[in-house]
C-alpha atoms as a PDB file:
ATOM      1  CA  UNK A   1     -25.469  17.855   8.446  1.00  0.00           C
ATOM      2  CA  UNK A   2     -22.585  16.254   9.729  1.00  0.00           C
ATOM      3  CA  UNK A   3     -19.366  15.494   8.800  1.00  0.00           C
ATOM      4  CA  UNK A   4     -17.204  12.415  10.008  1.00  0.00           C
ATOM      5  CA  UNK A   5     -15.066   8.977   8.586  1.00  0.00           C
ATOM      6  CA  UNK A   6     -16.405   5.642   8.169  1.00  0.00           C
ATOM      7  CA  UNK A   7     -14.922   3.352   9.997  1.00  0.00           C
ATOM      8  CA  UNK A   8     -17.033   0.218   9.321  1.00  0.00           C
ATOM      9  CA  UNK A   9     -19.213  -1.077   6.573  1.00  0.00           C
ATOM     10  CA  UNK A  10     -21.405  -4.470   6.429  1.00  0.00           C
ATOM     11  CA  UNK A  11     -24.486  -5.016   4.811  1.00  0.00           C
ATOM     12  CA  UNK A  12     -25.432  -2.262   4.077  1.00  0.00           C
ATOM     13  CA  UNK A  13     -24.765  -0.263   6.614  1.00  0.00           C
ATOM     14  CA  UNK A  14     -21.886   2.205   7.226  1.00  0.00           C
ATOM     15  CA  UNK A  15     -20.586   3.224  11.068  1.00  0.00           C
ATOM     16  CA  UNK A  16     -19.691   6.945  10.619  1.00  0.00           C
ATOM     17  CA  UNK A  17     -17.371   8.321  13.633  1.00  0.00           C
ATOM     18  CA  UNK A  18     -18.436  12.064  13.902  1.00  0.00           C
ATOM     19  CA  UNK A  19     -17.645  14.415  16.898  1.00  0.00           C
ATOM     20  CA  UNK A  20     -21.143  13.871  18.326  1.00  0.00           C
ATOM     21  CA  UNK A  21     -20.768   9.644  18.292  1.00  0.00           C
ATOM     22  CA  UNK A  22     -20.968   7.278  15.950  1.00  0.00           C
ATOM     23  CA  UNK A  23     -23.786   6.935  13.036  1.00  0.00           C
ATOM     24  CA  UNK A  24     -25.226   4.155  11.700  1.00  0.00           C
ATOM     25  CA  UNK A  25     -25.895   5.211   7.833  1.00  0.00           C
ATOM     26  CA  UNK A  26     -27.073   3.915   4.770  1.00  0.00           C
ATOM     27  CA  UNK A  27     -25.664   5.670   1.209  1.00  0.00           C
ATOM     28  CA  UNK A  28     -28.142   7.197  -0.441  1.00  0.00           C
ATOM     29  CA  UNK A  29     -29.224   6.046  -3.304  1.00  0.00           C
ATOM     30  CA  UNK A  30     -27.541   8.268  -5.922  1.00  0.00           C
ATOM     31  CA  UNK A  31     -23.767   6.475  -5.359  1.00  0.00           C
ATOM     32  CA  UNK A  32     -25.648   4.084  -6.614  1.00  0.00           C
ATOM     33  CA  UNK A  33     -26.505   4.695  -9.684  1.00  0.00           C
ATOM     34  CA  UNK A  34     -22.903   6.298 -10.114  1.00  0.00           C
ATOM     35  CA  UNK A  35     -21.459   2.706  -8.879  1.00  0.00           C
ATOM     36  CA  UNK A  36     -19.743   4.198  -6.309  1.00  0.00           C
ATOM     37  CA  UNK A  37     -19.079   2.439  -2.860  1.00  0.00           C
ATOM     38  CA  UNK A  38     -18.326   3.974  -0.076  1.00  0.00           C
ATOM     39  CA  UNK A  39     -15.387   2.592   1.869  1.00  0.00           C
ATOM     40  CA  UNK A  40     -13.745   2.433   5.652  1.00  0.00           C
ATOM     41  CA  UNK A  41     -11.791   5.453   5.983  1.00  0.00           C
ATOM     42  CA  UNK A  42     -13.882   7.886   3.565  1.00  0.00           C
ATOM     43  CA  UNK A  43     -14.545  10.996   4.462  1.00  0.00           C
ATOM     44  CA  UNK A  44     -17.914  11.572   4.267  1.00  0.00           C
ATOM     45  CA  UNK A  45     -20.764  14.129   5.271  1.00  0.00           C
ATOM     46  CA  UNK A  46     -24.427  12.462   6.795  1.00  0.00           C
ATOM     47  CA  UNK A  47     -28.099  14.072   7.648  1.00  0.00           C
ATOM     48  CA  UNK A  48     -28.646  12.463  10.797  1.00  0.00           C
ATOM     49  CA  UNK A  49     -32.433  11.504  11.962  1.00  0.00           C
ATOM     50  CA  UNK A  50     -33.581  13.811  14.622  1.00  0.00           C
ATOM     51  CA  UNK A  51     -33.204  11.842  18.075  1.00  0.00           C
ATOM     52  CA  UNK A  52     -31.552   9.088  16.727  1.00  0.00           C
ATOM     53  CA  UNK A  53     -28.379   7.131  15.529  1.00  0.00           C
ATOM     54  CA  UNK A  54     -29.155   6.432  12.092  1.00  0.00           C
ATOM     55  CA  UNK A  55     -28.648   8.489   8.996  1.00  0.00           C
ATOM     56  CA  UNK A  56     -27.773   8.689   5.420  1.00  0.00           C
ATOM     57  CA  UNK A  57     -24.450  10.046   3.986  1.00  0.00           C
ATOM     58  CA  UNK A  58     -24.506  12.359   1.036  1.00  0.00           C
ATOM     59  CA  UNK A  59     -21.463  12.874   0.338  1.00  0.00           C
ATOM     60  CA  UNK A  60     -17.978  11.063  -0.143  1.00  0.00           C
ATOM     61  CA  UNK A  61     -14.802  13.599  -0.346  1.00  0.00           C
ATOM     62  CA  UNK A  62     -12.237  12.581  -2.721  1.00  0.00           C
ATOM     63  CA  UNK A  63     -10.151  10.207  -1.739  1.00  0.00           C
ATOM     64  CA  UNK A  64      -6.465  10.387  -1.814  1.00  0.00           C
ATOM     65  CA  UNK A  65      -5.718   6.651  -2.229  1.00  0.00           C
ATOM     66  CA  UNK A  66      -7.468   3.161  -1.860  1.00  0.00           C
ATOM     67  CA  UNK A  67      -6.457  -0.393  -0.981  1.00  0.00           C
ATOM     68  CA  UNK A  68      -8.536  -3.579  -1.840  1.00  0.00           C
ATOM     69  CA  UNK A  69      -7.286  -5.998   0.594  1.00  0.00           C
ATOM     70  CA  UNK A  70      -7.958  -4.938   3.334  1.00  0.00           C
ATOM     71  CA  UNK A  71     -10.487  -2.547   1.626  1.00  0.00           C
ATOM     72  CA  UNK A  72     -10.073   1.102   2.750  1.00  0.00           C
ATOM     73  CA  UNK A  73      -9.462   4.384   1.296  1.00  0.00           C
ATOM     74  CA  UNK A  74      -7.505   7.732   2.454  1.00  0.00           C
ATOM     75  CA  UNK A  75      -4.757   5.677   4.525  1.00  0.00           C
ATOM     76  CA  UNK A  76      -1.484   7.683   5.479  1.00  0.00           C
ATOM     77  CA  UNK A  77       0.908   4.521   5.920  1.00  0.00           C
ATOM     78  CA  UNK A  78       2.250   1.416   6.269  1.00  0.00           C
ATOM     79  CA  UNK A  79       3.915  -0.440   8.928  1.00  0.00           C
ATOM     80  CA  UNK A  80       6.011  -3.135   6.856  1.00  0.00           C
ATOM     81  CA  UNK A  81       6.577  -6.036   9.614  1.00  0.00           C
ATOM     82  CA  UNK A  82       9.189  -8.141   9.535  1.00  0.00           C
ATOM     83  CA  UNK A  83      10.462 -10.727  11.677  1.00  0.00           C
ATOM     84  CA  UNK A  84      14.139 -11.439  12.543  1.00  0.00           C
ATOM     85  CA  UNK A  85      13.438 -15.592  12.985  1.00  0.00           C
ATOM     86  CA  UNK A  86      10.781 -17.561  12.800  1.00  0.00           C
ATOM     87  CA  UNK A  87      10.236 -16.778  10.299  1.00  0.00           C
ATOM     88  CA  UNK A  88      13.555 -15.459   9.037  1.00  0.00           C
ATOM     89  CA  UNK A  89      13.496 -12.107   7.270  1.00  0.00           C
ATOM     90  CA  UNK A  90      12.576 -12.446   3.060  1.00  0.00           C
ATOM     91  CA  UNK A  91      13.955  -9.367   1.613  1.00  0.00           C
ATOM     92  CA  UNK A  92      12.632  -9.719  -1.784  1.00  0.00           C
ATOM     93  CA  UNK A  93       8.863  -9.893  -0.252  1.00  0.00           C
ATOM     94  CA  UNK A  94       9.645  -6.661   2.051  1.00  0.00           C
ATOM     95  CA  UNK A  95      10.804  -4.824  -1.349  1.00  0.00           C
ATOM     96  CA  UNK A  96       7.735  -5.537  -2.964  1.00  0.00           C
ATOM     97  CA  UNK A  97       5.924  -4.018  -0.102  1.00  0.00           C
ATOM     98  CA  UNK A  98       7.644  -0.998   0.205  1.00  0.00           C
ATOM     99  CA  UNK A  99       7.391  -0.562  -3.703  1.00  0.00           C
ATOM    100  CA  UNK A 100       3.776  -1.178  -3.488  1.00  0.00           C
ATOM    101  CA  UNK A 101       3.728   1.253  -0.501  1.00  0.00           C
ATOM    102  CA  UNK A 102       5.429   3.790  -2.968  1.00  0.00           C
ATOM    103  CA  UNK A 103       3.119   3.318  -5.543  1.00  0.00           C
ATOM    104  CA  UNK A 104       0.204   4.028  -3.501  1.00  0.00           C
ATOM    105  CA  UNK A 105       1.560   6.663  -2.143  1.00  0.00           C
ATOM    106  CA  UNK A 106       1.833   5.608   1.669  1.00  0.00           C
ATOM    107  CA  UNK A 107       4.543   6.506   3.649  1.00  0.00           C
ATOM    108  CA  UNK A 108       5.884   3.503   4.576  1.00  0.00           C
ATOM    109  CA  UNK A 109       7.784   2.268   8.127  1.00  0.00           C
ATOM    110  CA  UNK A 110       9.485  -0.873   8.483  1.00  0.00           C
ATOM    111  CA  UNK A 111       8.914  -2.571  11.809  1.00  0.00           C
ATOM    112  CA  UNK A 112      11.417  -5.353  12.508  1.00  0.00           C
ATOM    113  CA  UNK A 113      10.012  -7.381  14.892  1.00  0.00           C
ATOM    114  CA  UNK A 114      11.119 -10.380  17.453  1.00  0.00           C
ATOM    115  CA  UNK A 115      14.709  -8.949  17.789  1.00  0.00           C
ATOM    116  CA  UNK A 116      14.904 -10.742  21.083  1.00  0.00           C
ATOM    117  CA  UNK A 117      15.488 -13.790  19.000  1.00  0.00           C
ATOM    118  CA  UNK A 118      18.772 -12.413  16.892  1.00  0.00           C
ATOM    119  CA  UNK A 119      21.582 -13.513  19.431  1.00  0.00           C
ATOM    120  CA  UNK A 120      24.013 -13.550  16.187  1.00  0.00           C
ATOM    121  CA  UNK A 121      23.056  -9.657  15.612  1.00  0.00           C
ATOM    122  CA  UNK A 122      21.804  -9.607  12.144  1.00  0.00           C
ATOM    123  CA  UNK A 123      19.246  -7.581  12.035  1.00  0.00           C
ATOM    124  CA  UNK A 124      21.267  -3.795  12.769  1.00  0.00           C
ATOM    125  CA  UNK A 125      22.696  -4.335   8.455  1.00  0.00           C
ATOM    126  CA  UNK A 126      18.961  -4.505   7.464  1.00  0.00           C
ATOM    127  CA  UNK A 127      18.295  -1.732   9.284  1.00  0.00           C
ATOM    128  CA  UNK A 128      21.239   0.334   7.928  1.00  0.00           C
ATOM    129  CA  UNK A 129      20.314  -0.756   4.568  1.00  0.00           C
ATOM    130  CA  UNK A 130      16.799   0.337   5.018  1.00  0.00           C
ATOM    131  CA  UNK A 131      17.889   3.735   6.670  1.00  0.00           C
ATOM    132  CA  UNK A 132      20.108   4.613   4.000  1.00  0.00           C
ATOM    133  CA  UNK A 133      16.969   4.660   1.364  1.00  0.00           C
ATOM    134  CA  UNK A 134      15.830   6.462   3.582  1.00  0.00           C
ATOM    135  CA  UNK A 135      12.794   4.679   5.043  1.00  0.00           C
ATOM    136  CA  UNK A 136      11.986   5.444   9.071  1.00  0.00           C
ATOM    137  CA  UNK A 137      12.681   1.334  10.750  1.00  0.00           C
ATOM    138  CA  UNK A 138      11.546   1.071  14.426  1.00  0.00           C
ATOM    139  CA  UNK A 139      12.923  -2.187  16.000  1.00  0.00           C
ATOM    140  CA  UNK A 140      10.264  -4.143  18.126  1.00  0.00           C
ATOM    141  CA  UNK A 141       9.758  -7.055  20.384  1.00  0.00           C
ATOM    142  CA  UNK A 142       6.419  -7.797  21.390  1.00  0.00           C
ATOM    143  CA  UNK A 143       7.401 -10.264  24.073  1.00  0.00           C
ATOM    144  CA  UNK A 144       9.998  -8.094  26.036  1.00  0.00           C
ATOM    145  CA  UNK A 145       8.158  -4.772  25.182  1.00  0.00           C
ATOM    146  CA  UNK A 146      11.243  -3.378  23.253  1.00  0.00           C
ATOM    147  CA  UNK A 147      10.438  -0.325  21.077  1.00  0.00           C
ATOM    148  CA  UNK A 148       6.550  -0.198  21.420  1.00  0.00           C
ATOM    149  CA  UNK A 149       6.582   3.132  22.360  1.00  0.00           C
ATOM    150  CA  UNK A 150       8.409   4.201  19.692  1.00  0.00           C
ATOM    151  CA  UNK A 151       5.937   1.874  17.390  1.00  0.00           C
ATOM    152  CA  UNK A 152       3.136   4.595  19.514  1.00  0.00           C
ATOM    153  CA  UNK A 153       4.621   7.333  17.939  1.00  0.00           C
ATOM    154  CA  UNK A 154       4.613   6.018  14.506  1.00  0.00           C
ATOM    155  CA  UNK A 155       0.818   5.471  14.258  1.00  0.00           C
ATOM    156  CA  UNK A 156       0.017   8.501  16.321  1.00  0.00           C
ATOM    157  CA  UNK A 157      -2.516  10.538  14.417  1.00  0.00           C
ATOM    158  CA  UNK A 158      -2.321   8.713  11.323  1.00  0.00           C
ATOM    159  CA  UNK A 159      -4.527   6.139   9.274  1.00  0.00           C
ATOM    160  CA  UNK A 160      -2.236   2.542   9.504  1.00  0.00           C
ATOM    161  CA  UNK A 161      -2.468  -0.276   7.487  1.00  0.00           C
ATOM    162  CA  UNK A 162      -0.213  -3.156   8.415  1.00  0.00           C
ATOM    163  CA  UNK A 163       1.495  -5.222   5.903  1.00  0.00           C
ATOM    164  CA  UNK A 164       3.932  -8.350   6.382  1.00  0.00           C
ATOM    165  CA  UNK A 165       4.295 -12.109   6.535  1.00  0.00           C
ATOM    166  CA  UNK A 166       2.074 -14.546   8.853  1.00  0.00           C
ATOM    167  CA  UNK A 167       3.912 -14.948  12.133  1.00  0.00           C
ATOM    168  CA  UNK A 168       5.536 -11.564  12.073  1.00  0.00           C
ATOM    169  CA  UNK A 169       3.429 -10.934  14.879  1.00  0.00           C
ATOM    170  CA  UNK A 170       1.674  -7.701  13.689  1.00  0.00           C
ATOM    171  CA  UNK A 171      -1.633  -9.032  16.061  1.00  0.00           C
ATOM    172  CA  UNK A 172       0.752  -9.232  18.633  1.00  0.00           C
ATOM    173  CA  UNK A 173       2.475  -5.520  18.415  1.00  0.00           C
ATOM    174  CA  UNK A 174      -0.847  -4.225  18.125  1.00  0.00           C
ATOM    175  CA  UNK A 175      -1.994  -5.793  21.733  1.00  0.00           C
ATOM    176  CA  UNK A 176       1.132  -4.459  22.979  1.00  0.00           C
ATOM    177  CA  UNK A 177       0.039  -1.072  21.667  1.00  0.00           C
ATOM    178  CA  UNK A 178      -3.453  -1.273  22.979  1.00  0.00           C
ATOM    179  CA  UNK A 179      -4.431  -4.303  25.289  1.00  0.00           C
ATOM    180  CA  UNK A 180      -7.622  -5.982  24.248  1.00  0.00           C
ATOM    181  CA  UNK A 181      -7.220  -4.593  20.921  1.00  0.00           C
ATOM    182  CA  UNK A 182      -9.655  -7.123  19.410  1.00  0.00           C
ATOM    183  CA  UNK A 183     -12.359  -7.388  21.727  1.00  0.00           C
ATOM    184  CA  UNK A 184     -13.259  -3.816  20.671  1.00  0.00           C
ATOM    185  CA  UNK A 185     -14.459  -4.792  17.584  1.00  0.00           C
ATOM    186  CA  UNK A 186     -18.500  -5.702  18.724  1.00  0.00           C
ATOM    187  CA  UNK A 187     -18.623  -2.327  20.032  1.00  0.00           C
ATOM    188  CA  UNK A 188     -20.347  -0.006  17.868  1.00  0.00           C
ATOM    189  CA  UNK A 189     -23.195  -3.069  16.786  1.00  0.00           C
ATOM    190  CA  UNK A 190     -23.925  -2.917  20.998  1.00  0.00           C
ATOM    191  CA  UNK A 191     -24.205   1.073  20.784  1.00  0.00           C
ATOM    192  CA  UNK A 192     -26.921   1.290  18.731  1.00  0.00           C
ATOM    193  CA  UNK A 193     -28.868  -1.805  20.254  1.00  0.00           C
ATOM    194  CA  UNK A 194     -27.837  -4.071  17.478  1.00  0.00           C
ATOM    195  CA  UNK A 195     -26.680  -7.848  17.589  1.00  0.00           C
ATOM    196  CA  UNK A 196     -22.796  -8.419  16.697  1.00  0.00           C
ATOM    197  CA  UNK A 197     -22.427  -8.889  12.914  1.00  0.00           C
ATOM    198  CA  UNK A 198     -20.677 -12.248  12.415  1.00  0.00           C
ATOM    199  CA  UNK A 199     -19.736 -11.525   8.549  1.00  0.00           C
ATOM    200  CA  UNK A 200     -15.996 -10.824   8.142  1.00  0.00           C
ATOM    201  CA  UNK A 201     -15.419  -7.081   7.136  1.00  0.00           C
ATOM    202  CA  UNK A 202     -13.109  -4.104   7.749  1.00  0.00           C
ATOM    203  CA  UNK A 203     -12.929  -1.797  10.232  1.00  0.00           C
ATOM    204  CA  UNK A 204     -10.960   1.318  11.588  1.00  0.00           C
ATOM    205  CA  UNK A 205     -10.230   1.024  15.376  1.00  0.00           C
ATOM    206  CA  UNK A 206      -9.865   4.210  17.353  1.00  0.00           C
ATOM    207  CA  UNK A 207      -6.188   3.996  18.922  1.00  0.00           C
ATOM    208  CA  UNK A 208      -6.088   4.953  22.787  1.00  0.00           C
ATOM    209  CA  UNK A 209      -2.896   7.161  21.838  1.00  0.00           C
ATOM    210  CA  UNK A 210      -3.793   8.689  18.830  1.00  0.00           C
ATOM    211  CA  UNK A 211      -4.403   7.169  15.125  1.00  0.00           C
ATOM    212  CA  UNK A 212      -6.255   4.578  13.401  1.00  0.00           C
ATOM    213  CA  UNK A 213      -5.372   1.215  12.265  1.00  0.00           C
ATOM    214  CA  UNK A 214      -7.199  -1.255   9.870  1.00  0.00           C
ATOM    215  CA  UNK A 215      -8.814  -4.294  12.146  1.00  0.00           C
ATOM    216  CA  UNK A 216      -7.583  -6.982   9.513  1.00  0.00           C
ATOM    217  CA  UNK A 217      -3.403  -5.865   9.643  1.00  0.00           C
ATOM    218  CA  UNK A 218      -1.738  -6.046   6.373  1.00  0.00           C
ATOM    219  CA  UNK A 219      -2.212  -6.190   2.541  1.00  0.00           C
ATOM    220  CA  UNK A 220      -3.383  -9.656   1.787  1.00  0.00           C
ATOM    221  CA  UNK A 221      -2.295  -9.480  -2.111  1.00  0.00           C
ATOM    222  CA  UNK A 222       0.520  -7.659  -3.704  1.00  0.00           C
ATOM    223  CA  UNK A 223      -0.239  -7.357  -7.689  1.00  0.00           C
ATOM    224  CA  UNK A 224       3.117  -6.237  -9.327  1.00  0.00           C
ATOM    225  CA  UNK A 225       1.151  -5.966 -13.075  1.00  0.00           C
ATOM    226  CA  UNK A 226      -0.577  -2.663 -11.372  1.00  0.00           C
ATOM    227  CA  UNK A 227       2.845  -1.240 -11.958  1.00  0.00           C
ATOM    228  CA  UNK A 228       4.014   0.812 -14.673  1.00  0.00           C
ATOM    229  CA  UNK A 229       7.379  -0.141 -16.045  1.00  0.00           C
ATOM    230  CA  UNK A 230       8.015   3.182 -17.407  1.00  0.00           C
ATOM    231  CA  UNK A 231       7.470   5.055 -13.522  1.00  0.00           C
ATOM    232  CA  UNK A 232       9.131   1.906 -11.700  1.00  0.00           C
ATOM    233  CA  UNK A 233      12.317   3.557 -10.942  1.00  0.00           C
ATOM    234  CA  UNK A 234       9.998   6.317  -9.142  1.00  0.00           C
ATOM    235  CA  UNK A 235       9.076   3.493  -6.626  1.00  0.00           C
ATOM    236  CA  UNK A 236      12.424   3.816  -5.905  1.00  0.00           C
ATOM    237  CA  UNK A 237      13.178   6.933  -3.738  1.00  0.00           C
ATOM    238  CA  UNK A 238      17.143   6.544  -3.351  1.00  0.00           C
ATOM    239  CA  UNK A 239      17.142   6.711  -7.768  1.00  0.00           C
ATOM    240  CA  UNK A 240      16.853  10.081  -7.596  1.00  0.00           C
ATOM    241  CA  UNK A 241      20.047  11.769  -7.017  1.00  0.00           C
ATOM    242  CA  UNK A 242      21.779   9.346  -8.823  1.00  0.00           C
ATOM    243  CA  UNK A 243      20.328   9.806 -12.227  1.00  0.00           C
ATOM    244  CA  UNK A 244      23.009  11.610 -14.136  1.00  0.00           C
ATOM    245  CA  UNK A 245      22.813   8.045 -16.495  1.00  0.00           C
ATOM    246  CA  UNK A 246      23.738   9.281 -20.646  1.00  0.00           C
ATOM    247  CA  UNK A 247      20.665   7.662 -21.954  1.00  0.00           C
ATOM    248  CA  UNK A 248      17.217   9.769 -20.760  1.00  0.00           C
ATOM    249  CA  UNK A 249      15.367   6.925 -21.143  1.00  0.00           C
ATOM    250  CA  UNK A 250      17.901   4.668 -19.075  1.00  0.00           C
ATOM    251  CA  UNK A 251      16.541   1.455 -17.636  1.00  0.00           C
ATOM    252  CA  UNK A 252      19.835   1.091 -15.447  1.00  0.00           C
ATOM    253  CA  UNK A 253      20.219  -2.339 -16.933  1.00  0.00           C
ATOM    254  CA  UNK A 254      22.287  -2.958 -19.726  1.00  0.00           C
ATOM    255  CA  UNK A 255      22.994   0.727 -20.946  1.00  0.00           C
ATOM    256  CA  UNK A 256      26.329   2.419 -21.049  1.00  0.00           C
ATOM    257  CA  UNK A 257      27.756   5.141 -18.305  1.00  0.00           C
ATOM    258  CA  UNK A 258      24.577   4.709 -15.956  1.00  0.00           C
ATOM    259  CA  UNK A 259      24.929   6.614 -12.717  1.00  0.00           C
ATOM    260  CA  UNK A 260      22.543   4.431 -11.160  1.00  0.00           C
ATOM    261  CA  UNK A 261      24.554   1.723 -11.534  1.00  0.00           C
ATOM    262  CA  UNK A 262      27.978   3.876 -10.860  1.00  0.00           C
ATOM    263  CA  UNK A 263      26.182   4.392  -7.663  1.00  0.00           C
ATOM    264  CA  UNK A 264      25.840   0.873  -6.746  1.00  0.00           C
ATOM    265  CA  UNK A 265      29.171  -0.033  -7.309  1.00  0.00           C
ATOM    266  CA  UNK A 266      30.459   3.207  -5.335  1.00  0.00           C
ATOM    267  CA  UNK A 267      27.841   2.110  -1.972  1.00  0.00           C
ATOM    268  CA  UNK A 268      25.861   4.521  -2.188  1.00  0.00           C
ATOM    269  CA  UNK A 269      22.779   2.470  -3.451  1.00  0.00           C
ATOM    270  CA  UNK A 270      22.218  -0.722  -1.629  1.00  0.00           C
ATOM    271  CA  UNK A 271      23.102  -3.565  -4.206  1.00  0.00           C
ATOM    272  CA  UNK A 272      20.006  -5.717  -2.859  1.00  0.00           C
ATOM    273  CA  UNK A 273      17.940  -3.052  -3.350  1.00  0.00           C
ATOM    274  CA  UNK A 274      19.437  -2.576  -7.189  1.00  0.00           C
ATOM    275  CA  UNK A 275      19.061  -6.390  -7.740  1.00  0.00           C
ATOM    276  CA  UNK A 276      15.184  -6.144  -6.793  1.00  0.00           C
ATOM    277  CA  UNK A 277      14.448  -3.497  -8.705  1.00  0.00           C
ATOM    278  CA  UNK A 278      16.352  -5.506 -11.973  1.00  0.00           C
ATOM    279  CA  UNK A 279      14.184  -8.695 -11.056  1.00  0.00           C
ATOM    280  CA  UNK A 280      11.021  -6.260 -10.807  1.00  0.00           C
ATOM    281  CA  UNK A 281      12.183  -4.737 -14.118  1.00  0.00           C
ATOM    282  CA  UNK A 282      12.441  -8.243 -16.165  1.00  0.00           C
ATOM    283  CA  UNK A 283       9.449  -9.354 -14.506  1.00  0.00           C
ATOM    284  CA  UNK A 284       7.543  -6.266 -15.767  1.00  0.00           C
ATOM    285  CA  UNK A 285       8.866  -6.224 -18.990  1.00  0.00           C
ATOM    286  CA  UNK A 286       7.650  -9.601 -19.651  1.00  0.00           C
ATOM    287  CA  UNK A 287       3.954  -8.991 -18.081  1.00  0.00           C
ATOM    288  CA  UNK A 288       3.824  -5.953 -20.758  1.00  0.00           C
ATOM    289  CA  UNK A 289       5.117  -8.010 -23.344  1.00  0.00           C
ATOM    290  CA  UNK A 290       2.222 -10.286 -22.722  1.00  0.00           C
ATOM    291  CA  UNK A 291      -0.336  -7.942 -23.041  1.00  0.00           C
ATOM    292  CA  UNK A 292       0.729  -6.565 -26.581  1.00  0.00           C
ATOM    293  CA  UNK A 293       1.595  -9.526 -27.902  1.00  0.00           C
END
């Protein structure tokens, strides 16, 4: 018995990186009938056929989180990417992926990207805004090679999902990272003899450096209505120390004496990042007054 993380699943079958090589498994037949379904990233445990490739996993350790698009469980973070131009920056859609990162429970990094193209020298008040959360930023330019090796750092020994708008170039930083990134992904079918698999799927790629990353970069829906308005001020992480409000139950809207609030007015919470969360809060409200209506 062996123990080892799948890192890529289609029809069927299930490529399980171990530290003897990689496995081609099926799940045995017991998940099943328990509708479970093993995922990229699991951690699992196989029997391996004697003198072969193939097995059969038995097991799936808990997981401590799961995506659906892209599909993968136990991730460690997100790299938020964000362009300076073209296209320019959208603040509100970078809020609602680091409050989705925060809700499942990723460490998240913001990566802005293409900062060869800000000759006006915007992009240093995002950053400080971002900072002051505090979320880790690394700045980036994929065609001069500016901060890639600090981007190498960042995903070194972790489990990296990317997440951000087409044309951020998040293909591009990751063929800075590792050249030829993509043509790595027929590999394992040509290990164990068989033909490339065609279908679309997910996979985990092996970085050069250190870490994993998800083949497809980035979370291709965010779903606010998974949130809980009641634990949405949790999603944000500069709330804390300023919740000395008089109501327990303070929204940080409309009530009285409200320290988030005080705090906003004082600087010491970003006021785009209050005015999200109010939109988000509205927004919510009327999603849960939908359902109990």
């Amino acid at each position: 018995m062996q123990k080892g993380v799948i890192v890529k699943g289609i029809g069927g079958f299930y490529y399980v990186e171990t530290d003897e090589g990689i496995f081609e498994c099926r799940a045995r037949g017991k998940f099943r009938i328990k509708n479970i379904t093993p995922l990229i990233g699991d951690h699992v445990e196989i029997e391996v056929d004697p003198g072969s490739l193939q097995g059969y996993i038995i097991n799936i350790e808990e997981r401590k989180n799961q995506l659906i698009r892209p599909t993968v469980a136990n991730v460690d973070q997100a790299v938020i990417v964000f362009a300076v131009k073209k296209p320019d920056i959208n603040m509100s859609l970078m809020q609602k992926f680091l409050v989705y990162s925060e809700y499942k429970k990723l460490d998240a990094v913001v990566c802005i990207n293409k900062i060869d193209l800000d000759t006006e020298g915007h992009y240093p008040d995002v950053v400080k805004m971002l900072e002051s959360v505090p979320y880790k930023v690394v700045c980036t330019s994929a065609k001069t090679n500016v901060g890639i090796e600090d981007l190498i750092e960042v995903l070194r020994d972790k489990v990296t999902v990317f997440a951000g708008p087409s044309g951020a170039g998040k293909s591009s930083l990751l063929n800075c990272i590792q050249p030829g990134l993509k043509l790595k992904i027929g590999d394992l079918s040509k290990k164990i003899d068989r033909g490339t698999h065609t279908t679309r799927h997910a996979e985990l790629i092996k970085l050069e450096k250190g870490g994993m990353v998800a083949d497809t970069p980035g979370f291709t829906s965010l779903d606010i209505s998974e949130l809980e308005l009641s634990k949405l001020e949790g999603y944000f992480p500069e709330f804390e120390s300023y919740k000395n409000c008089q109501f327990l139950n303070c929204n940080h809207d409309k009530e009285p004496l409200c320290g988030i609030k005080e705090a906003v007015l004082d600087g010491k919470i970003s006021r785009i990042r209050y005015e999200f969360y109010i939109s988000l809060l509205n927004e919510l409200k009327i999603i849960t007054r939908r359902i109990y209506k």
